[in-house]
Structures are given as structure tokens and as C-alpha cells.
Protein backbone atom coordinates (compact mmCIF):
# COMPACT_ATOMS: atom_id res chain seq x y z
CA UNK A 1 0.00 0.00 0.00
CA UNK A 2 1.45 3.31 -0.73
CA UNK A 3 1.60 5.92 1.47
CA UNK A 4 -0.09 9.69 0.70
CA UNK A 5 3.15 11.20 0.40
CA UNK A 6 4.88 8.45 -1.98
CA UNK A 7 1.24 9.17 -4.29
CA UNK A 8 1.41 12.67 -4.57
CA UNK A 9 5.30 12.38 -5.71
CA UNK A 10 4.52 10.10 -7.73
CA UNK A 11 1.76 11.88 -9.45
CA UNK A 12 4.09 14.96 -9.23
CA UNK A 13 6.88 13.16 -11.36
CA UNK A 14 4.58 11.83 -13.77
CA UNK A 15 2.97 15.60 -14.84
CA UNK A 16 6.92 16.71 -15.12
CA UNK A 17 7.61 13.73 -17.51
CA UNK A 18 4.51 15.28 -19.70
CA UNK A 19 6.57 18.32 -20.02
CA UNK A 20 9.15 16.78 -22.45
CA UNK A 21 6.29 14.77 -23.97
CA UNK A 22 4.32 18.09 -25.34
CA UNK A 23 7.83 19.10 -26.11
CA UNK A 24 8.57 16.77 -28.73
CA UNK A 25 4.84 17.13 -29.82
CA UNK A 26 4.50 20.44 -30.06
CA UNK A 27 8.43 21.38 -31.89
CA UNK A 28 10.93 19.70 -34.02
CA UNK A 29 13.70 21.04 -32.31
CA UNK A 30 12.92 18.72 -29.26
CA UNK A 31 15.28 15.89 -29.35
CA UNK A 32 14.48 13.33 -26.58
CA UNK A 33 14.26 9.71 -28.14
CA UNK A 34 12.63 6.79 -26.38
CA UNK A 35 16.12 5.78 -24.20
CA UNK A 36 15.76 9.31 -23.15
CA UNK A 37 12.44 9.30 -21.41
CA UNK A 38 13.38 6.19 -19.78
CA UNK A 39 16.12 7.03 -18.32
CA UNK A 40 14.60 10.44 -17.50
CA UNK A 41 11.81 8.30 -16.40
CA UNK A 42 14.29 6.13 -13.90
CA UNK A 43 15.95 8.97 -12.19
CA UNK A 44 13.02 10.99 -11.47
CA UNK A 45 11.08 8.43 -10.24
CA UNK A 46 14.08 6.77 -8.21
CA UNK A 47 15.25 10.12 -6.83
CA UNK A 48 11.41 10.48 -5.63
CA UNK A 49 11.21 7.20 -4.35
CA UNK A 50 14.33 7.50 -2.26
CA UNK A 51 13.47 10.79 -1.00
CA UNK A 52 9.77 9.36 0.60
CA UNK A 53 12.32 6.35 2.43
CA UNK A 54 14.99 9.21 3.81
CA UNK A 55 11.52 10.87 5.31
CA UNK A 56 9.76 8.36 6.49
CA UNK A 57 13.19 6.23 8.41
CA UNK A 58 15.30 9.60 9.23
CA UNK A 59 14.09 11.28 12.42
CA UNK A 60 16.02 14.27 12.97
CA UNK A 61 15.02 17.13 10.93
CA UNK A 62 18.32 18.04 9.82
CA UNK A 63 19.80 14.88 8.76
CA UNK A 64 16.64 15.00 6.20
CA UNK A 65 17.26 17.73 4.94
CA UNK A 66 21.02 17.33 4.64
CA UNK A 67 19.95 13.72 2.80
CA UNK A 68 17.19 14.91 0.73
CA UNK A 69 19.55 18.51 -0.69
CA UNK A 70 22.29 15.69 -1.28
CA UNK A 71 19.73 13.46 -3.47
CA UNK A 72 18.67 16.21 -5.17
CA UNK A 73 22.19 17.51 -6.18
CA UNK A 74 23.10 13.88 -7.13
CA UNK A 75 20.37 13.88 -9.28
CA UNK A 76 21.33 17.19 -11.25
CA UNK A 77 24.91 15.95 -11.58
CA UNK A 78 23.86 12.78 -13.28
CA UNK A 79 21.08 14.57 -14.93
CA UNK A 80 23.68 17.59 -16.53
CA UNK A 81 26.11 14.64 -17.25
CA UNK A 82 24.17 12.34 -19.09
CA UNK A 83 22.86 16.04 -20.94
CA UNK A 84 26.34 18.09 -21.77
CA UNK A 85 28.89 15.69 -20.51
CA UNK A 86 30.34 18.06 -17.49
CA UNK A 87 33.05 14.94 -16.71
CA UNK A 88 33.36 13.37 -19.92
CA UNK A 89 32.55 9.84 -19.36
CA UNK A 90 31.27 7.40 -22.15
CA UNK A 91 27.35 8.08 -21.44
CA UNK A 92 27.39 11.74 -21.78
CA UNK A 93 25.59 13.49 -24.21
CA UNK A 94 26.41 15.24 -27.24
């Protein structure tokens, strides 16, 4: 059974994933591909589901937050890699 939170980011990171969908309807210049909505798709949804655990088992308020702002910048590092290649490894972008 899922909790109220876990829903509501779930719901949350499903309407951002329709963002890049109405993107690549609505202009040619959009160019996600399939592999790229997945693995958009797998991060978002990971990062979101990790982020409901560190609240619900963490206690102290800080240690939460402290998690949760290191999650989040994880997730823009691999995100911006994967996009423009910032380290240069073999699954960065273009």
C-alpha cells in the first residue's frame, strides 16, 4: 500500500515527464528519443522514491534535509552529465 506522500510524488513526477512529452509534440527542435524518457523516467522516479524512504526512516530534521539537498544535487549531476557531458565519461551526451 502506498503511502499519501509516496502518491502525490509520484503523481508529481509523472505531470513533469509530460513536459518533455508536449515538447517533442508540439516542436521539431525537441530531441528526446525513447532511451531518453526512460532514463529520465528512472531517475526521477528513483530520486522520488528515495526521497519518501529518507523521510519516512530519518528522524532528525536536519539529517533530512542534509539527505534529501544531497539526493537532489546527485540527481542534477547525473542529470547535466548524461545532458552536456560536465566529466566526460562514455554516457554523456552530445
Amino acid at each position: 500500500m502506498l503511502n499519501s506522500r509516496l502518491k502525490k510524488i509520484l503523481i508529481s513526477i509523472t505531470i513533469i515527464l509530460f513536459i518533455p512529452v508536449f515538447g517533442r509534440l508540439c516542436t521539431d527542435d525537441f530531441q528526446w528519443a525513447l532511451p531518453d524518457f526512460i532514463i529520465g523516467a528512472m531517475l526521477l522516479y528513483g530520486t522520488g522514491i528515495i526521497i519518501d524512504f529518507i523521510l519516512r526512516k530519518i528522524q532528525k530534521k536536519s539529517h533530512r534535509i542534509a539527505l534529501c539537498c544531497f539526493i537532489l544535487l546527485l540527481l542534477v549531476f547525473i542529470w547535466a552529465e548524461l545532458a552536456v557531458g560536465l566529466i566526460g565519461t562514455p554516457f554523456a551526451g552530445n
